[in-house]
N, C-alpha and C. Protein backbone atom coordinates (compact mmCIF):
# COMPACT_ATOMS: atom_id res chain seq x y z
N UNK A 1 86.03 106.86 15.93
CA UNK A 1 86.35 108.05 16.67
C UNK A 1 85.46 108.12 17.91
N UNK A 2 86.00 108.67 18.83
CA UNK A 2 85.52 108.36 20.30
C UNK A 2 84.58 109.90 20.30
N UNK A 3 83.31 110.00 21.46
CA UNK A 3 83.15 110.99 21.75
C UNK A 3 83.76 111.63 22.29
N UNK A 4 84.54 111.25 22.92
CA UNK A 4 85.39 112.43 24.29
C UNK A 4 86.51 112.97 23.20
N UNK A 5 85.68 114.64 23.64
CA UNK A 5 86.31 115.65 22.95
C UNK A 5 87.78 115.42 23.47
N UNK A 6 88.45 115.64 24.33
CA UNK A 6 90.08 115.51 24.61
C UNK A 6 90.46 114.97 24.09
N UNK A 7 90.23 113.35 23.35
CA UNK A 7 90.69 112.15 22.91
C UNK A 7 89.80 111.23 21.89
N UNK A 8 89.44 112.21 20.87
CA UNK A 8 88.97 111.27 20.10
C UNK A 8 89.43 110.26 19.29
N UNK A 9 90.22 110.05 19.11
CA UNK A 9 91.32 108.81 18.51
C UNK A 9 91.06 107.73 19.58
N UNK A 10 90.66 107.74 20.76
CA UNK A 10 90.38 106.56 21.62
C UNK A 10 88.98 105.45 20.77
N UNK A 11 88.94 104.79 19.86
CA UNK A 11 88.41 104.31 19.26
C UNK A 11 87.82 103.06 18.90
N UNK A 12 88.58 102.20 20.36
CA UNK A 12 88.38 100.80 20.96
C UNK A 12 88.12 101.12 22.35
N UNK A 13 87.32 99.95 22.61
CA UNK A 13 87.35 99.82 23.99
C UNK A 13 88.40 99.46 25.03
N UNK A 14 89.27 99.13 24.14
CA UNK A 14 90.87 98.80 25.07
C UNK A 14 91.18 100.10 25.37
N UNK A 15 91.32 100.89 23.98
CA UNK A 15 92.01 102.12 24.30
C UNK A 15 91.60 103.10 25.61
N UNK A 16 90.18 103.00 25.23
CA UNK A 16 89.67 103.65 26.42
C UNK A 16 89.78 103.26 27.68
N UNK A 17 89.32 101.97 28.39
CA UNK A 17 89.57 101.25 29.34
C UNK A 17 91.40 101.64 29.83
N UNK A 18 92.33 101.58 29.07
CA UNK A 18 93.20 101.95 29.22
C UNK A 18 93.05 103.26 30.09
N UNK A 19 93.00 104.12 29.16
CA UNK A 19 93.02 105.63 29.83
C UNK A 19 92.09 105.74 31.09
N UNK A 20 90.88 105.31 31.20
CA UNK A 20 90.05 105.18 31.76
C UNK A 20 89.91 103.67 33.12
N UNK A 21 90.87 103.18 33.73
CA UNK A 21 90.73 101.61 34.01
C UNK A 21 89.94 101.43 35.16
N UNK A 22 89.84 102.37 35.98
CA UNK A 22 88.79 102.46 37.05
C UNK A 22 87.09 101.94 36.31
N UNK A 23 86.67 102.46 35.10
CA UNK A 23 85.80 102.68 34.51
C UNK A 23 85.32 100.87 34.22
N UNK A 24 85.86 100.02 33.93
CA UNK A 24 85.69 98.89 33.60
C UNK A 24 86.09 97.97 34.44
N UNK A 25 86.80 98.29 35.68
CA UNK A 25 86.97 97.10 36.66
C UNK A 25 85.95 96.23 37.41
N UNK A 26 84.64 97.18 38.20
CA UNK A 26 83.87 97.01 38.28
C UNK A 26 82.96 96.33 37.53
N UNK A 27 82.90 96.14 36.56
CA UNK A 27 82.01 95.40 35.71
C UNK A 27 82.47 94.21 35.22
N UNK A 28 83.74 93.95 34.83
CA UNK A 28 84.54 92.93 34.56
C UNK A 28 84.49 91.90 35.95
N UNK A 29 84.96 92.46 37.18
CA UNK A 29 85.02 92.04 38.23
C UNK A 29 83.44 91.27 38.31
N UNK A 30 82.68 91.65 37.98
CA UNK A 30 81.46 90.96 38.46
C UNK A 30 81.07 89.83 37.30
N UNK A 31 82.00 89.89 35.95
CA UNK A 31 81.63 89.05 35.05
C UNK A 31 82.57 87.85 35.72
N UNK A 32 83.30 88.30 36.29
CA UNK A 32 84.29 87.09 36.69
C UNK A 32 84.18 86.61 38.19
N UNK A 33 83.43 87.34 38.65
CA UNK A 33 82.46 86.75 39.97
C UNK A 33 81.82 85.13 39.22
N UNK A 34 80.78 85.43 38.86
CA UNK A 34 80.04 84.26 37.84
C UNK A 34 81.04 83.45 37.75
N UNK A 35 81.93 83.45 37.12
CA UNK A 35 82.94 82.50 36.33
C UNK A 35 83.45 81.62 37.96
N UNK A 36 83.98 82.63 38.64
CA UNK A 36 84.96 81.76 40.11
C UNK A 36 83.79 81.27 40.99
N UNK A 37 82.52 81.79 40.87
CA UNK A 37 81.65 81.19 41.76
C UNK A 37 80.88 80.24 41.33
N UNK A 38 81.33 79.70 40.00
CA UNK A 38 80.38 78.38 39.28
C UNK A 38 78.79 78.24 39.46
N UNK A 39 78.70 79.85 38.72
CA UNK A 39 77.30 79.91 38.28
C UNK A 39 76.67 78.54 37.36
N UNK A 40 75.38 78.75 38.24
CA UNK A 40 74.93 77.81 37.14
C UNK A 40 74.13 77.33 35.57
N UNK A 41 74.62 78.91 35.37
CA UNK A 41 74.68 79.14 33.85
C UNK A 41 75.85 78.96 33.04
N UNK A 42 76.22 77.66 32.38
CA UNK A 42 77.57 77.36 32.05
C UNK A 42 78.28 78.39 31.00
N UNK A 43 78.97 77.81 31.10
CA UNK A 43 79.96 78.93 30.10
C UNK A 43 79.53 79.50 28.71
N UNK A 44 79.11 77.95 28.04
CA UNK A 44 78.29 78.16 26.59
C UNK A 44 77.05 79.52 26.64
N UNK A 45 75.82 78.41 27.71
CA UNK A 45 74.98 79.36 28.16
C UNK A 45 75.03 80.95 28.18
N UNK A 46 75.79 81.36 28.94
CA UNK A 46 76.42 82.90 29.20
C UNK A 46 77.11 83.99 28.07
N UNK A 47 77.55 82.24 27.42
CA UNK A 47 77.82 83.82 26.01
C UNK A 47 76.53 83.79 25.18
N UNK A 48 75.84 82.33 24.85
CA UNK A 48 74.71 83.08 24.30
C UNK A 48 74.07 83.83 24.72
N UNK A 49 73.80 84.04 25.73
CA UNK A 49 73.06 85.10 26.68
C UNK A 49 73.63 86.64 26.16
N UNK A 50 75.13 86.70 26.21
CA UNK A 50 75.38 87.61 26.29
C UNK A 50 75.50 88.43 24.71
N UNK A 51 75.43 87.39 23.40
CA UNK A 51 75.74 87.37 22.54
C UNK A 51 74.54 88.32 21.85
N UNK A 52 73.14 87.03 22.63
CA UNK A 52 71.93 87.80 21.95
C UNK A 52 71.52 89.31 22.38
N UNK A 53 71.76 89.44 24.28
CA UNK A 53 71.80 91.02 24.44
C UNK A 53 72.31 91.94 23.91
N UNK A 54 73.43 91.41 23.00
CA UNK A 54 74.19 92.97 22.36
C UNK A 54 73.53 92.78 20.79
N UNK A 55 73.21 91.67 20.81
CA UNK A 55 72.22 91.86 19.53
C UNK A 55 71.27 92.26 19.45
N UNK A 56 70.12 92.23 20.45
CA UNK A 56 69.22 93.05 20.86
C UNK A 56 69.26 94.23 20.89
N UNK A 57 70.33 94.78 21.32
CA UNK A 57 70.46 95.88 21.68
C UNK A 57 70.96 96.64 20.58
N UNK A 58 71.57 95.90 19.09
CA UNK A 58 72.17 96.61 18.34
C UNK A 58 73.73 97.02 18.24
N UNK A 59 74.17 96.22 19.50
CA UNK A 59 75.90 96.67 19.41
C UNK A 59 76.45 96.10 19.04
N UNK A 60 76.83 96.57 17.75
CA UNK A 60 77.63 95.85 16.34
C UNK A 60 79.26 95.49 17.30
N UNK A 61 79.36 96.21 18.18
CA UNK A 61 80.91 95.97 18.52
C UNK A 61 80.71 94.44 19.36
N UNK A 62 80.03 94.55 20.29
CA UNK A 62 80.13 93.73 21.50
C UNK A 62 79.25 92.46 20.76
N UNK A 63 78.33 92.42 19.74
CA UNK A 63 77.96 91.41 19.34
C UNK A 63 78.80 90.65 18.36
N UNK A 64 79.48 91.21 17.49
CA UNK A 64 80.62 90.76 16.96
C UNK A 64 81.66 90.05 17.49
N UNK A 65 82.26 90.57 18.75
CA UNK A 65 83.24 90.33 19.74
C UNK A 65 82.50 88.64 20.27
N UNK A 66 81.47 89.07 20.87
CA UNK A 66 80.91 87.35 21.24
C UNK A 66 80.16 86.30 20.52
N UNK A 67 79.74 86.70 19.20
CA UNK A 67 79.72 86.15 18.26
C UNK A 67 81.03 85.26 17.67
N UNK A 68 81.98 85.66 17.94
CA UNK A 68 83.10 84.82 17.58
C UNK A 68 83.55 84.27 18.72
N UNK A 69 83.69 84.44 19.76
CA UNK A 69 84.11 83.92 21.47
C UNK A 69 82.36 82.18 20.99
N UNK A 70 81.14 82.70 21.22
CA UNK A 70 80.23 81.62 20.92
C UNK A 70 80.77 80.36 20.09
N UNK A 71 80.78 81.11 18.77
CA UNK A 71 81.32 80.44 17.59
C UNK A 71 82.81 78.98 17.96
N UNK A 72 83.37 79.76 18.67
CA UNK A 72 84.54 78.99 19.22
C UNK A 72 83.89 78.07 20.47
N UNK A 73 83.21 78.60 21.22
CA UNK A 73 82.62 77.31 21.60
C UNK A 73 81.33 76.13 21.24
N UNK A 74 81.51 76.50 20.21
CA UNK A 74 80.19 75.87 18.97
C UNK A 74 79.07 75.66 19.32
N UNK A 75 78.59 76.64 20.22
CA UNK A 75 77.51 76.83 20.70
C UNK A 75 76.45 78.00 19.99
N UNK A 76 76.94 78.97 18.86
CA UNK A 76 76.10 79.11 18.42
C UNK A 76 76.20 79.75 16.49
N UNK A 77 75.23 80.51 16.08
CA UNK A 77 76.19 80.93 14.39
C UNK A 77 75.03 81.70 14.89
N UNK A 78 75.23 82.63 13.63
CA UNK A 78 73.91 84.20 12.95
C UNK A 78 72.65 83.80 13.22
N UNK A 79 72.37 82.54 12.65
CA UNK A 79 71.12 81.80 11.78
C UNK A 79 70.25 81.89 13.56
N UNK A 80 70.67 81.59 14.63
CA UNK A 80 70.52 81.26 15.66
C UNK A 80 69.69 82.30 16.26
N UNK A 81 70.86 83.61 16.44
CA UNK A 81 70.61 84.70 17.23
C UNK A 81 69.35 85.30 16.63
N UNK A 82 69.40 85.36 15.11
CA UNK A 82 68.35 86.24 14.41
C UNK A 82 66.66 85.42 14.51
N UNK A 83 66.98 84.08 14.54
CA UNK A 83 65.82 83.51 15.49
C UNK A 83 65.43 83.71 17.02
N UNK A 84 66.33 83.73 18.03
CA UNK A 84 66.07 83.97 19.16
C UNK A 84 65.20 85.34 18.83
N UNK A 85 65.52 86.79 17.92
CA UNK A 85 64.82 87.95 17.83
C UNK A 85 63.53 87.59 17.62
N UNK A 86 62.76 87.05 17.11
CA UNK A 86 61.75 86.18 16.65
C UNK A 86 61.14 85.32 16.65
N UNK A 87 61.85 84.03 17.20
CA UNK A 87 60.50 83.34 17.37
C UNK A 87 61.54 82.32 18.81
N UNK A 88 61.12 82.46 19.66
CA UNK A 88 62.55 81.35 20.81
C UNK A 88 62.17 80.48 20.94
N UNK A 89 60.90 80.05 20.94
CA UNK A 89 60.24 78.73 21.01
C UNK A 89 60.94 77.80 20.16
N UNK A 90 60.55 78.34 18.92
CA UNK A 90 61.32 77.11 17.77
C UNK A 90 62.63 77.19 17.31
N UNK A 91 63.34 78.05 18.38
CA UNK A 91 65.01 78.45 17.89
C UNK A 91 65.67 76.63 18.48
N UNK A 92 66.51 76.39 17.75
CA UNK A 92 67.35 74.98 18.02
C UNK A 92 68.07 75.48 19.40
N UNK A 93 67.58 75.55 20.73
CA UNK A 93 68.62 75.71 21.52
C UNK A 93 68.23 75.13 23.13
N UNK A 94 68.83 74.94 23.90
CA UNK A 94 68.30 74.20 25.04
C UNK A 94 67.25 74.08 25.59
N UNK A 95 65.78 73.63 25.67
CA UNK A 95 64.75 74.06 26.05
C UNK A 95 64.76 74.53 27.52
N UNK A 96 65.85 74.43 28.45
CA UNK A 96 65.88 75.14 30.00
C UNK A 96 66.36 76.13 29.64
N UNK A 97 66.91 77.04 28.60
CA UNK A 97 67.27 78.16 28.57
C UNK A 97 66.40 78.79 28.10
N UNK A 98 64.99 78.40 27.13
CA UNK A 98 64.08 79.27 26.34
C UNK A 98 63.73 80.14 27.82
N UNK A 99 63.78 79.84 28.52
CA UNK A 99 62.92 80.55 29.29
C UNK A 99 63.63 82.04 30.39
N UNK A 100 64.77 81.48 30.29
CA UNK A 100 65.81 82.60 30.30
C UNK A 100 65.82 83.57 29.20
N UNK A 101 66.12 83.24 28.16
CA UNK A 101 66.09 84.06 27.06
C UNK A 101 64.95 85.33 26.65
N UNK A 102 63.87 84.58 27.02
CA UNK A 102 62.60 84.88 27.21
C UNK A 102 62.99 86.46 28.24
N UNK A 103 63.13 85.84 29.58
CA UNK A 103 63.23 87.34 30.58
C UNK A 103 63.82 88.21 30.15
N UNK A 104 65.42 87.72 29.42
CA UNK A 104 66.48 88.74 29.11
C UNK A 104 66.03 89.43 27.89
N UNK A 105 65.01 89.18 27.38
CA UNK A 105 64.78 89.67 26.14
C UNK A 105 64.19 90.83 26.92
N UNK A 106 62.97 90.51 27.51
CA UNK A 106 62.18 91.64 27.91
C UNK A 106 62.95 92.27 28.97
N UNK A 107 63.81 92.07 29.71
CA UNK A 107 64.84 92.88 30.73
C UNK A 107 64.88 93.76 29.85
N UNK A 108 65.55 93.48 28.58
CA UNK A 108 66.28 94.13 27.88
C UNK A 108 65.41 95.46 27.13
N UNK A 109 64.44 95.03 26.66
CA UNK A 109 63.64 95.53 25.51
C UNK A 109 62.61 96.22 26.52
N UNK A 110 62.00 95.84 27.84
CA UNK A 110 60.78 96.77 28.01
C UNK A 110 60.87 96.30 29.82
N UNK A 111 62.26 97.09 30.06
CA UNK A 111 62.09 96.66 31.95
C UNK A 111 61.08 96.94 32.73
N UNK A 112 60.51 97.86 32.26
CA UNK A 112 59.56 98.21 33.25
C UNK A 112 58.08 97.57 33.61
N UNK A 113 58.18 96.30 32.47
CA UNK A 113 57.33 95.55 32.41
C UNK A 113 57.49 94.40 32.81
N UNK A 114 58.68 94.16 33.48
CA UNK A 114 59.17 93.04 34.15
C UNK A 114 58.22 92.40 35.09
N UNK A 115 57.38 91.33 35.97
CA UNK A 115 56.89 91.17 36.71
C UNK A 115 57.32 89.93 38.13
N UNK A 116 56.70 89.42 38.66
CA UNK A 116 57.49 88.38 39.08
C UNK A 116 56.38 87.12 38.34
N UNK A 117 55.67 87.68 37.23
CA UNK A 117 55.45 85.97 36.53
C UNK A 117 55.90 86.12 35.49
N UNK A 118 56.77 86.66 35.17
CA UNK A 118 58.15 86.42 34.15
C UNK A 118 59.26 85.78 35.00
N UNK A 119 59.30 85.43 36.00
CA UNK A 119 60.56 84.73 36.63
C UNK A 119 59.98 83.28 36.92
N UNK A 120 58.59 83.01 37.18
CA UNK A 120 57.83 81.73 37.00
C UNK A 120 58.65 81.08 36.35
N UNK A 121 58.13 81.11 34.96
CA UNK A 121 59.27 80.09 33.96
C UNK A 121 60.33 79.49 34.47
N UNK A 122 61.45 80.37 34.33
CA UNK A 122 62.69 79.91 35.53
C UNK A 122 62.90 78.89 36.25
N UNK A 123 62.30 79.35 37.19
CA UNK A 123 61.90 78.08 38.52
C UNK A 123 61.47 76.95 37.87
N UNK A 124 59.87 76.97 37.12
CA UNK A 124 59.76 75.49 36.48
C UNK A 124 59.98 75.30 36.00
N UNK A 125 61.26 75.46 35.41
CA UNK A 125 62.35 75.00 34.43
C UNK A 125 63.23 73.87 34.98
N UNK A 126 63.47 74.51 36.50
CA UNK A 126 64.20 74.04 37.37
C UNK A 126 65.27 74.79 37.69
N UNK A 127 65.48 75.69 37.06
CA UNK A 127 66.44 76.92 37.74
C UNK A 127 66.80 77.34 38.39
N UNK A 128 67.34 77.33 39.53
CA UNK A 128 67.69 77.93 41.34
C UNK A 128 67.79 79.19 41.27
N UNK A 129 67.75 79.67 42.68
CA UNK A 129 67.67 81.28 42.67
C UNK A 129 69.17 81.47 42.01
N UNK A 130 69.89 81.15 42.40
CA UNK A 130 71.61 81.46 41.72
C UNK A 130 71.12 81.61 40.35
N UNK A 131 70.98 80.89 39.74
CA UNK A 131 70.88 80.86 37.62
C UNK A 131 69.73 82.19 37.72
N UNK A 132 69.13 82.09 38.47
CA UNK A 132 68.05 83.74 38.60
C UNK A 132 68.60 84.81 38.46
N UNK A 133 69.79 84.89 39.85
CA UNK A 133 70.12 85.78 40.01
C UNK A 133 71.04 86.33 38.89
N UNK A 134 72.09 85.34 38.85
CA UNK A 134 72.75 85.45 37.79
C UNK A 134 72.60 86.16 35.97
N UNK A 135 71.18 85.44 35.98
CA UNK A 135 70.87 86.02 34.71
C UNK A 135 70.68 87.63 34.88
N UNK A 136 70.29 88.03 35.95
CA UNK A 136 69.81 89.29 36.21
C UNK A 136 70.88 90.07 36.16
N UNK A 137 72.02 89.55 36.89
CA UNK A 137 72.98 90.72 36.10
C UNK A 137 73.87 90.28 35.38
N UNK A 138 73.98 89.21 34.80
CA UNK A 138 74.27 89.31 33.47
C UNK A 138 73.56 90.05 32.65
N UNK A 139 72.70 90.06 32.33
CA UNK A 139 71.32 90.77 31.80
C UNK A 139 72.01 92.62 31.88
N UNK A 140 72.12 93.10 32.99
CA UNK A 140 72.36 94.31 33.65
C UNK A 140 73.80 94.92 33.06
N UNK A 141 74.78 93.77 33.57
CA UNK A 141 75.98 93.87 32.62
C UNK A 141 76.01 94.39 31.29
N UNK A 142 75.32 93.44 30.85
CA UNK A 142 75.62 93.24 29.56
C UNK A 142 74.76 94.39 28.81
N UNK A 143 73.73 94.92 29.22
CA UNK A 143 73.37 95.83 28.69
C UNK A 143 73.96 97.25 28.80
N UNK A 144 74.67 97.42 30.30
CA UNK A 144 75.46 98.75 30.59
C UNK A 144 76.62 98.40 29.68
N UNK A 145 77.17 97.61 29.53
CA UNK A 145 78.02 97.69 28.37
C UNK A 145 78.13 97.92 27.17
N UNK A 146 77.20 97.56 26.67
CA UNK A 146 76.71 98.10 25.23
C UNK A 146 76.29 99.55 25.36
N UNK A 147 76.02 99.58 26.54
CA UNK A 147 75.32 101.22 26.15
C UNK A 147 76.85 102.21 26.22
N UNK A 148 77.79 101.36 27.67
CA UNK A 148 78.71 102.27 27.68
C UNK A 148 79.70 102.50 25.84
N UNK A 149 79.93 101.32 25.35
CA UNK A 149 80.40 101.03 24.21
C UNK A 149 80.07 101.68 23.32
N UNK A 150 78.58 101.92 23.07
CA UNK A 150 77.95 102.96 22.10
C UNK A 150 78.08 104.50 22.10
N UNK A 151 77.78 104.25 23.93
CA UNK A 151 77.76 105.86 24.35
C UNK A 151 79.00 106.88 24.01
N UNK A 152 80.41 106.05 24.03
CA UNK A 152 81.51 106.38 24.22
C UNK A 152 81.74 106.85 22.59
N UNK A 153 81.17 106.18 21.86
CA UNK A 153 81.88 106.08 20.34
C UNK A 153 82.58 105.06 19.84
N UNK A 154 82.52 103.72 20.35
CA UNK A 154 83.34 103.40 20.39
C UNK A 154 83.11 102.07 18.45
N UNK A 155 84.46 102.62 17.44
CA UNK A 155 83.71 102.20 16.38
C UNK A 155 83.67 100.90 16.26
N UNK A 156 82.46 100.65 15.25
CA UNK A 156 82.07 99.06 15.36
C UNK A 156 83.27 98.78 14.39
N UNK A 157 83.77 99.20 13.29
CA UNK A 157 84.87 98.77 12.54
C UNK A 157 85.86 98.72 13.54
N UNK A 158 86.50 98.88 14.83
CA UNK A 158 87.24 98.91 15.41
C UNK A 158 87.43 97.04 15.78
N UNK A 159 86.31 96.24 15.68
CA UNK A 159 86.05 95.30 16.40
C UNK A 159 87.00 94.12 15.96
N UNK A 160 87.27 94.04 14.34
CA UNK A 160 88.53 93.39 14.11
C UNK A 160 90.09 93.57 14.45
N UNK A 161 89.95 94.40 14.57
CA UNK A 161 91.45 94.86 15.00
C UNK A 161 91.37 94.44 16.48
N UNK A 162 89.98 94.62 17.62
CA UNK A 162 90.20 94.08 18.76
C UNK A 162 90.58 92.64 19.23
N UNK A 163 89.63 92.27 18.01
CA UNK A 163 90.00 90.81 18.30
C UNK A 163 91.53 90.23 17.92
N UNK A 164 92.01 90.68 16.88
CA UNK A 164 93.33 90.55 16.79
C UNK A 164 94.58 90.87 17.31
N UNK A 165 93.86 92.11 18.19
CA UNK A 165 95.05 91.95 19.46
C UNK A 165 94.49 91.62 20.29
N UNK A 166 93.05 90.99 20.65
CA UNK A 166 93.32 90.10 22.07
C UNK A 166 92.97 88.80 21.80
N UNK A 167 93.46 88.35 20.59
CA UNK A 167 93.19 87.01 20.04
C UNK A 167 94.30 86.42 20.30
């Protein structure tokens, strides 16, 4: 059940986006910026990215949703993400991304503590400003989404039924 008193039966994020389509263009539009401008955070990359922020963050909907989008590109399972929460060093996953993961964690978890020698890493990773930038709003994205997702009501049991109609 949705918060918005007028329409609480809006109970997916389709539904809403529907009623609402102005509300999600903007944000979509910029996920698909990345995609046509051949960021250089590949495809795999980007959903884990995006997989672990809604896990971070607790959004049973949106982590579910890319938890299975990952899964299909066998780039990642549970066992994975619940390590990235904990320890990233010794998580099995690209060592040029620990260090991404690393920022987006703390983007995520404590922005205001962001510095510019948290973006160090990055660079001597070999990272270009693009994969920088990129992460940054992916990072940004992906967190206004979860919040919008949560904020709205939107139920986490809803998340199978999403995938099955946009599966």
């Amino acid at each position: 059940m949705s918060y918005l008193p007028s329409t609480p039966e809006l109970n997916t994020l389709a539904s809403v986006l529907k009623k609402y389509p102005r509300r999600g263009v903007l944000l979509f539009k910029l996920l698909e910026d990345m995609d046509i401008n051949f960021s250089p955070l590949n495809k795999e990359f980007r959903e884990l990215i995006i997989t672990y922020i809604s896990a971070l963050n607790q959004c049973n909907f949106c982590y579910n949703i890319h938890k299975v989008k990952s899964i299909e590109l066998n780039i990642n399972n549970e066992a994975i993400i619940e390590q990235l929460k904990t320890d990233i060093d010794s998580t099995n996953v690209n060592e040029k991304l620990k260090p991404i993961l690393r920022f987006v964690k703390k983007l995520t978890l404590t922005p205001s503590e962001i510095t510019s020698e948290d973006t160090q890493p990055i660079f001597a990773a070999g990272w270009n400003e693009q994969a920088f930038l990129d992460t940054v709003c992916l990072c940004a994205i992906v967190n206004c989404m979860n919040r919008f997702v949560m904020g709205i009501g939107v139920d986490a049991t809803a998340t199978r039924n999403f995938l099955l109609d946009t599966g």
